[in-house]
C-alpha atoms as a PDB file:
ATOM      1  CA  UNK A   1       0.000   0.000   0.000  1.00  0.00           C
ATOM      2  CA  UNK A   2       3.130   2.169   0.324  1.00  0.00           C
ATOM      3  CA  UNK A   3       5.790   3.174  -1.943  1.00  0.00           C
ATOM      4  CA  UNK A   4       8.747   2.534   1.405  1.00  0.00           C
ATOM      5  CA  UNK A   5       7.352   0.106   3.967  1.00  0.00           C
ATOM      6  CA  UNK A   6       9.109   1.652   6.725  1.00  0.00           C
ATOM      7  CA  UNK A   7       6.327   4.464   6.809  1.00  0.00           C
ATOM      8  CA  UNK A   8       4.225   3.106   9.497  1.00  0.00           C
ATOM      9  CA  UNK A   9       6.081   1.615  11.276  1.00  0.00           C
ATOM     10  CA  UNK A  10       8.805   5.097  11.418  1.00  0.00           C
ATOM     11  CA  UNK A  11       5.314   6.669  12.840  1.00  0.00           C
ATOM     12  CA  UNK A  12       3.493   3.793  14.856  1.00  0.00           C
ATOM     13  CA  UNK A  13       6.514   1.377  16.290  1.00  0.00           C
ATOM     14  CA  UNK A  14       9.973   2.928  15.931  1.00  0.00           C
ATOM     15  CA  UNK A  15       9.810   5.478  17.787  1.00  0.00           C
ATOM     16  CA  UNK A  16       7.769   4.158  20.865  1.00  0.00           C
ATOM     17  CA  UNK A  17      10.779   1.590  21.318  1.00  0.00           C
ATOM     18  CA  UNK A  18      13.602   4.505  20.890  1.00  0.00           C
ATOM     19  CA  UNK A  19      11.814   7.131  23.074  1.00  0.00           C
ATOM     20  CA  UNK A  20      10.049   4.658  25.453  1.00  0.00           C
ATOM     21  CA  UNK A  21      11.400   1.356  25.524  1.00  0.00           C
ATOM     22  CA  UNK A  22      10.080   0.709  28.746  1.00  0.00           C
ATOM     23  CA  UNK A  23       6.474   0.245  27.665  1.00  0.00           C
ATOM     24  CA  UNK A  24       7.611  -1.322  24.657  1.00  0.00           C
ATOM     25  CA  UNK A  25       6.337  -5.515  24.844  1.00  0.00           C
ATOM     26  CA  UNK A  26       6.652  -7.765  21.800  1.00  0.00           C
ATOM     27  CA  UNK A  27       4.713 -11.193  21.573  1.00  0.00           C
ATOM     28  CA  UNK A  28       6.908 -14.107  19.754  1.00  0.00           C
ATOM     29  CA  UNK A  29       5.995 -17.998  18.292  1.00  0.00           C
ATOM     30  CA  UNK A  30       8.292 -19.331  20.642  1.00  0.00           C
ATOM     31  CA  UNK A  31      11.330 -18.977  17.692  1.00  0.00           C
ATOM     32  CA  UNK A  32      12.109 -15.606  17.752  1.00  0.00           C
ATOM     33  CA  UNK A  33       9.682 -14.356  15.371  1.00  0.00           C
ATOM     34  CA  UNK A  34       7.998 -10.878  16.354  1.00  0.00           C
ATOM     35  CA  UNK A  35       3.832 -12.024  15.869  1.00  0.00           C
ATOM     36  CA  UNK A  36       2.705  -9.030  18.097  1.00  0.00           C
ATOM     37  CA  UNK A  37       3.565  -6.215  19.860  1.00  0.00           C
ATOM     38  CA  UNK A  38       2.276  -3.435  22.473  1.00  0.00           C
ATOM     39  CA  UNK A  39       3.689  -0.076  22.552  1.00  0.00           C
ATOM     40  CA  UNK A  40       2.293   2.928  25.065  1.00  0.00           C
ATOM     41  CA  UNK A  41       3.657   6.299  26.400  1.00  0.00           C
ATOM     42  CA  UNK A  42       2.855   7.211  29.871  1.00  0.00           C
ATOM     43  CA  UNK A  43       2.839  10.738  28.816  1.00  0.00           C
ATOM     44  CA  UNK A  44       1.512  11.846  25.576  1.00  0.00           C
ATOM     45  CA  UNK A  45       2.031  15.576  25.447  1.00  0.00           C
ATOM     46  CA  UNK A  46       5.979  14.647  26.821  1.00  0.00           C
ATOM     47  CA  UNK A  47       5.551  11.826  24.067  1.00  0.00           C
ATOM     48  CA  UNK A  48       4.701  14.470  21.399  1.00  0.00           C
ATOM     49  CA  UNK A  49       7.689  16.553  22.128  1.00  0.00           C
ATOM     50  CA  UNK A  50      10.396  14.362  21.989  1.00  0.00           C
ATOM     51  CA  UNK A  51       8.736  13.077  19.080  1.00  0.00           C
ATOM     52  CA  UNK A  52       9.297  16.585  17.095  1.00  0.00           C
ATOM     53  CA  UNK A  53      12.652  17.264  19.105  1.00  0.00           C
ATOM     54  CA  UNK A  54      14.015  13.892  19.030  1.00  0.00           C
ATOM     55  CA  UNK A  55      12.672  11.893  16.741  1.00  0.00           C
ATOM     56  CA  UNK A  56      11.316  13.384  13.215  1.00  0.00           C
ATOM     57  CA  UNK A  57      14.487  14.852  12.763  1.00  0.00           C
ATOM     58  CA  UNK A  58      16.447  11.557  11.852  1.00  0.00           C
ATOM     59  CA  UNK A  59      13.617  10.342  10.018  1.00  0.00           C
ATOM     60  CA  UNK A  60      12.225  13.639   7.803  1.00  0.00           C
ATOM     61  CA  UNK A  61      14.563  13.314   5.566  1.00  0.00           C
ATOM     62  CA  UNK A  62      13.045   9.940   4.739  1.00  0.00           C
ATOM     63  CA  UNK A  63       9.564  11.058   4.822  1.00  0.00           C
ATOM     64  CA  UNK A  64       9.525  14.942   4.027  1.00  0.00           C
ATOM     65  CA  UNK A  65       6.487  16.549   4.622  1.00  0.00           C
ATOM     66  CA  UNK A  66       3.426  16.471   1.993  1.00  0.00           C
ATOM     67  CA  UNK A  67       3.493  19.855   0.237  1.00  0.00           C
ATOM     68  CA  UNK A  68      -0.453  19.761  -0.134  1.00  0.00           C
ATOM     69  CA  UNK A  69      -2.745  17.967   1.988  1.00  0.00           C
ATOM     70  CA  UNK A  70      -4.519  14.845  -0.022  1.00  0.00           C
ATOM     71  CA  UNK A  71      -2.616  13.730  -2.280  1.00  0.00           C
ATOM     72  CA  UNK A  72      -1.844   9.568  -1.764  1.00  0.00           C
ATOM     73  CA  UNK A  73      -2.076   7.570   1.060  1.00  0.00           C
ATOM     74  CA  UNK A  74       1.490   7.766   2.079  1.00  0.00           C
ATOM     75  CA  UNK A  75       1.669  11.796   1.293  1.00  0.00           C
ATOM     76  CA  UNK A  76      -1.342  11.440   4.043  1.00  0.00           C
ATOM     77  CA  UNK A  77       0.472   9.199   6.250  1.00  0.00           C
ATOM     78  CA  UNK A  78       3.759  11.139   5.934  1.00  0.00           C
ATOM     79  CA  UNK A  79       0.698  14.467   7.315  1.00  0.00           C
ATOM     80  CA  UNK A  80       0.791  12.832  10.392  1.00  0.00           C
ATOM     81  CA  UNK A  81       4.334  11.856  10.843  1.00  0.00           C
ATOM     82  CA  UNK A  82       5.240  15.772  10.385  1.00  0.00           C
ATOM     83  CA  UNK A  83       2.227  16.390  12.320  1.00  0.00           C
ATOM     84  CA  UNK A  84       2.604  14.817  16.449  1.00  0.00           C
ATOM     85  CA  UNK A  85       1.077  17.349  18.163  1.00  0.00           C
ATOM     86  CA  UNK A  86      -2.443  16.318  16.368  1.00  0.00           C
ATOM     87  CA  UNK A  87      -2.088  13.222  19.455  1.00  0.00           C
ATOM     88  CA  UNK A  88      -2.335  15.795  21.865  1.00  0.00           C
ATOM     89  CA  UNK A  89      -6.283  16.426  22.200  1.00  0.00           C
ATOM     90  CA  UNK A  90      -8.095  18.713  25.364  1.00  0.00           C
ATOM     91  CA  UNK A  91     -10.910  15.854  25.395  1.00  0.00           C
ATOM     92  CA  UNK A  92      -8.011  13.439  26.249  1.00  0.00           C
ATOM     93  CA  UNK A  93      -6.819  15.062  29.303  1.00  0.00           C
ATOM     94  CA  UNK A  94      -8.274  13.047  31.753  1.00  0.00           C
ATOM     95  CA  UNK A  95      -6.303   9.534  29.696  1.00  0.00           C
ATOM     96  CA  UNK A  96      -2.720  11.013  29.671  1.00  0.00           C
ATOM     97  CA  UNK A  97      -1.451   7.559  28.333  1.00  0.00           C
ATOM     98  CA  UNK A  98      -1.944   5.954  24.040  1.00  0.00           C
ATOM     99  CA  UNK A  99      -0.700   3.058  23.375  1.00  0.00           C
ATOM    100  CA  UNK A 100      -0.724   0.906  19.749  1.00  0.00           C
ATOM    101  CA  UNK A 101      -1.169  -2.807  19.689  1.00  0.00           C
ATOM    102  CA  UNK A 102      -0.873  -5.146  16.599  1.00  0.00           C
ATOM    103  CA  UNK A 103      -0.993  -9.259  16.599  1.00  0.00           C
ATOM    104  CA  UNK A 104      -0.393 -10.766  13.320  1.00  0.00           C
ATOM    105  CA  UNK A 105      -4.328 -12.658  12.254  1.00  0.00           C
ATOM    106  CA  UNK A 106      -3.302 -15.747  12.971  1.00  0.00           C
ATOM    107  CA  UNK A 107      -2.297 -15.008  16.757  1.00  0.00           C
ATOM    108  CA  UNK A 108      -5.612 -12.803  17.149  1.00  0.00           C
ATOM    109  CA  UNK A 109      -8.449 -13.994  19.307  1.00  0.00           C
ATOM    110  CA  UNK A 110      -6.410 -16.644  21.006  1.00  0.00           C
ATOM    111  CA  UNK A 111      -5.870 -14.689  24.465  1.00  0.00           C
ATOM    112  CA  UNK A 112      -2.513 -13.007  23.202  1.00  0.00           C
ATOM    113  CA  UNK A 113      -4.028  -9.532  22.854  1.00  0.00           C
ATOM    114  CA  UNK A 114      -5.751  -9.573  26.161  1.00  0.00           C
ATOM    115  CA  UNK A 115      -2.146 -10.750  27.775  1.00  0.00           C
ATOM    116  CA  UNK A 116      -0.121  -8.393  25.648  1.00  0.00           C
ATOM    117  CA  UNK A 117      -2.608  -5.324  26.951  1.00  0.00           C
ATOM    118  CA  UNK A 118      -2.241  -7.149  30.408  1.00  0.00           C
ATOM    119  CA  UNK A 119       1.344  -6.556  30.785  1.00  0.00           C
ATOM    120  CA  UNK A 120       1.050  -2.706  29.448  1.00  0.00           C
ATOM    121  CA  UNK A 121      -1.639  -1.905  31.266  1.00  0.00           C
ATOM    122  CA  UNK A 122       0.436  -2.958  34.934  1.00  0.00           C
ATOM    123  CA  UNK A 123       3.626  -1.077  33.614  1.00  0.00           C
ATOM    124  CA  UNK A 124       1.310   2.099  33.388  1.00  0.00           C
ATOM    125  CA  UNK A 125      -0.134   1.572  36.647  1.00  0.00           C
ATOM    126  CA  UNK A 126       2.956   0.483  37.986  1.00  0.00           C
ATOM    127  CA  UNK A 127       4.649   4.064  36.656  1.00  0.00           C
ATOM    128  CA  UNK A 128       1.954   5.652  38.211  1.00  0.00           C
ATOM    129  CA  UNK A 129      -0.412   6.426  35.087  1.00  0.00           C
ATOM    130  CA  UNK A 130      -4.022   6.086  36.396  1.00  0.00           C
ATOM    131  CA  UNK A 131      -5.811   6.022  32.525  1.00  0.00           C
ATOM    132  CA  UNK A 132      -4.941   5.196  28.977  1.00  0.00           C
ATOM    133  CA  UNK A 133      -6.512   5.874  25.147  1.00  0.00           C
ATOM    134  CA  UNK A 134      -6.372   4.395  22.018  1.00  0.00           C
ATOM    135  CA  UNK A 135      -7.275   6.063  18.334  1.00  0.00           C
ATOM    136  CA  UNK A 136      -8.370   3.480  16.325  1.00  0.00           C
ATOM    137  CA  UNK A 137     -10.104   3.408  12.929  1.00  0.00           C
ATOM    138  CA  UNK A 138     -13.898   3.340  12.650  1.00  0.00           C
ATOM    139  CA  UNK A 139     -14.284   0.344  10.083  1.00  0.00           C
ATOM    140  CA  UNK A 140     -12.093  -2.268  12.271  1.00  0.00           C
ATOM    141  CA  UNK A 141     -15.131  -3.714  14.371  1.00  0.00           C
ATOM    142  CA  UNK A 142     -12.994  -6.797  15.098  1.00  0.00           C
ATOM    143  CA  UNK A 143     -11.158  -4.482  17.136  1.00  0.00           C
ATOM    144  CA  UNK A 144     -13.558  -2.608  18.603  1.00  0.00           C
ATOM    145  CA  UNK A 145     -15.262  -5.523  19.872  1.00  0.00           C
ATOM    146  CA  UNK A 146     -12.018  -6.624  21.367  1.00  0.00           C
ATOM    147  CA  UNK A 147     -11.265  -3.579  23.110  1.00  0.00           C
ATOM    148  CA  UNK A 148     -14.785  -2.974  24.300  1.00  0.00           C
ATOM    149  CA  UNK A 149     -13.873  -6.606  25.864  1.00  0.00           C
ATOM    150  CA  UNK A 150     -11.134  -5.092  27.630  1.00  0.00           C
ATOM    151  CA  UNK A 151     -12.823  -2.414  29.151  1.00  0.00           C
ATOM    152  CA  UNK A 152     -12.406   0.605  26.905  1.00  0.00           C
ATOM    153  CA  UNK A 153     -15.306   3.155  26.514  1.00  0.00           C
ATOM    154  CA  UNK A 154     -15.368   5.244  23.679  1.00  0.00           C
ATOM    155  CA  UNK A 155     -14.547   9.048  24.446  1.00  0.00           C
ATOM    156  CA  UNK A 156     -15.890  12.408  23.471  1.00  0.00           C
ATOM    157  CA  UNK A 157     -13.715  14.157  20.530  1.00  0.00           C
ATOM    158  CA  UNK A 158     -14.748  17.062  18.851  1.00  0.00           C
ATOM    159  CA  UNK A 159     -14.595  16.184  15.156  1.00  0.00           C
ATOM    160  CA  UNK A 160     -12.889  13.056  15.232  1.00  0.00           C
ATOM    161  CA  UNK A 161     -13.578  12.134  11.678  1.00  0.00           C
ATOM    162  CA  UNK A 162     -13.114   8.408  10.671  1.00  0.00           C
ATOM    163  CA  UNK A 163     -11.604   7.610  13.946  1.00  0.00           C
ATOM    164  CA  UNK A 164     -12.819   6.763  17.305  1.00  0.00           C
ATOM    165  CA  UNK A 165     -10.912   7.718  20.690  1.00  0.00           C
ATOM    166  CA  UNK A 166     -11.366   4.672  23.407  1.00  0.00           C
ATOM    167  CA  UNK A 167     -10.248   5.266  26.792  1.00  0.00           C
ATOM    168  CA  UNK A 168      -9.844   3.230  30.432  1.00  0.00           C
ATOM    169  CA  UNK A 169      -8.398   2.887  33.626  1.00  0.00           C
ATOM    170  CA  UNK A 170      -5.193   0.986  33.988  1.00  0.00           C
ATOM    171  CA  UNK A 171      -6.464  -0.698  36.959  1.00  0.00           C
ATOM    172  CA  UNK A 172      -6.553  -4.338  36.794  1.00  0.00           C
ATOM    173  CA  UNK A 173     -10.234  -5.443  36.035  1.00  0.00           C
ATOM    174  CA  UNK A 174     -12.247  -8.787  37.101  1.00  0.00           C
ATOM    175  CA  UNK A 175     -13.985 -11.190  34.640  1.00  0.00           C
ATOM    176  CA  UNK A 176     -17.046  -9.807  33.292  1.00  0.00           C
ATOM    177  CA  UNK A 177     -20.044  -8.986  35.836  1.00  0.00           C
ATOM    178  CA  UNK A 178     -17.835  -8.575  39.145  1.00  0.00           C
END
């Protein structure tokens, strides 16, 4: 779908495990193979600035800026690369944590997502973050359904367009109905 295949993951992985390491958990097959991973910030408006400071400027370069907005899917992905401060939301105040989570389909709905947001959620809590959201793209129901599972409850944005914000406590929850 993208001319360089390092676009995503320069905005959504790479820099989560360079700037925060610590909240950084990958799931493997037992082999070594990477099949899932976890990735959160504690902070996201600290996040966002050592994302412009530290960050885009190794990888701009790269991925320069879009010179119109539009344009192709990667000239709209390389928007919000050049564009970190757009995680940084007044409706989000209250959930000072994101986080990203991916499992490969053939790992998904086998209990590996719901251990993989297990361990993130107790680093947060453990680092004393109290709440955590997730931006996630309206068409995936799969995991919407998953993360209403999990506990999330879908927040308030002004103008959020195709995107819904999710949101939870990091506190560890019971099974369903306690």
């Amino acid at each position: 779908m993208y001319p360089d295949p390092e676009l995503m993951p320069t905005i959504f992985a790479y820099p989560y495990v360079e700037l925060e390491p610590e909240y950084a958990f990958v799931l493997d097959d037992g082999a070594g193979r990477a099949v899932g991973y976890v990735l959160g910030v504690p902070d996201t408006a600290g996040f966002v600035k050592r994302f412009r400071d530290a960050w885009l400027p190794g990888v701009e370069g790269r991925f320069p800026a879009p010179e119109a907005d539009g344009g192709t899917a990667a000239d709209m992905m390389a928007g919000l690369l050049h564009t970190p401060e757009r995680m940084v939301r007044a409706e989000l105040a209250a959930y000072p944590a994101h986080l990203h989570i991916d499992l490969l389909p053939e790992w998904q709905g086998r209990g590996y997502g719901r251990a993989l947001m297990d361990v993130l959620l107790a680093a947060l809590r453990e680092g004393g973050v109290a709440s955590v959201h997730l931006c996630m793209v309206r068409a995936n129901t799969g995991a919407r359904a998953f993360y209403d599972r999990l506990g999330f409850r879908q927040l308030e944005v002004a103008d959020p367009g195709p995107v819904w914000y999710l949101g939870r406590s990091t506190a560890a929850e019971g099974p369903p109905g306690e």
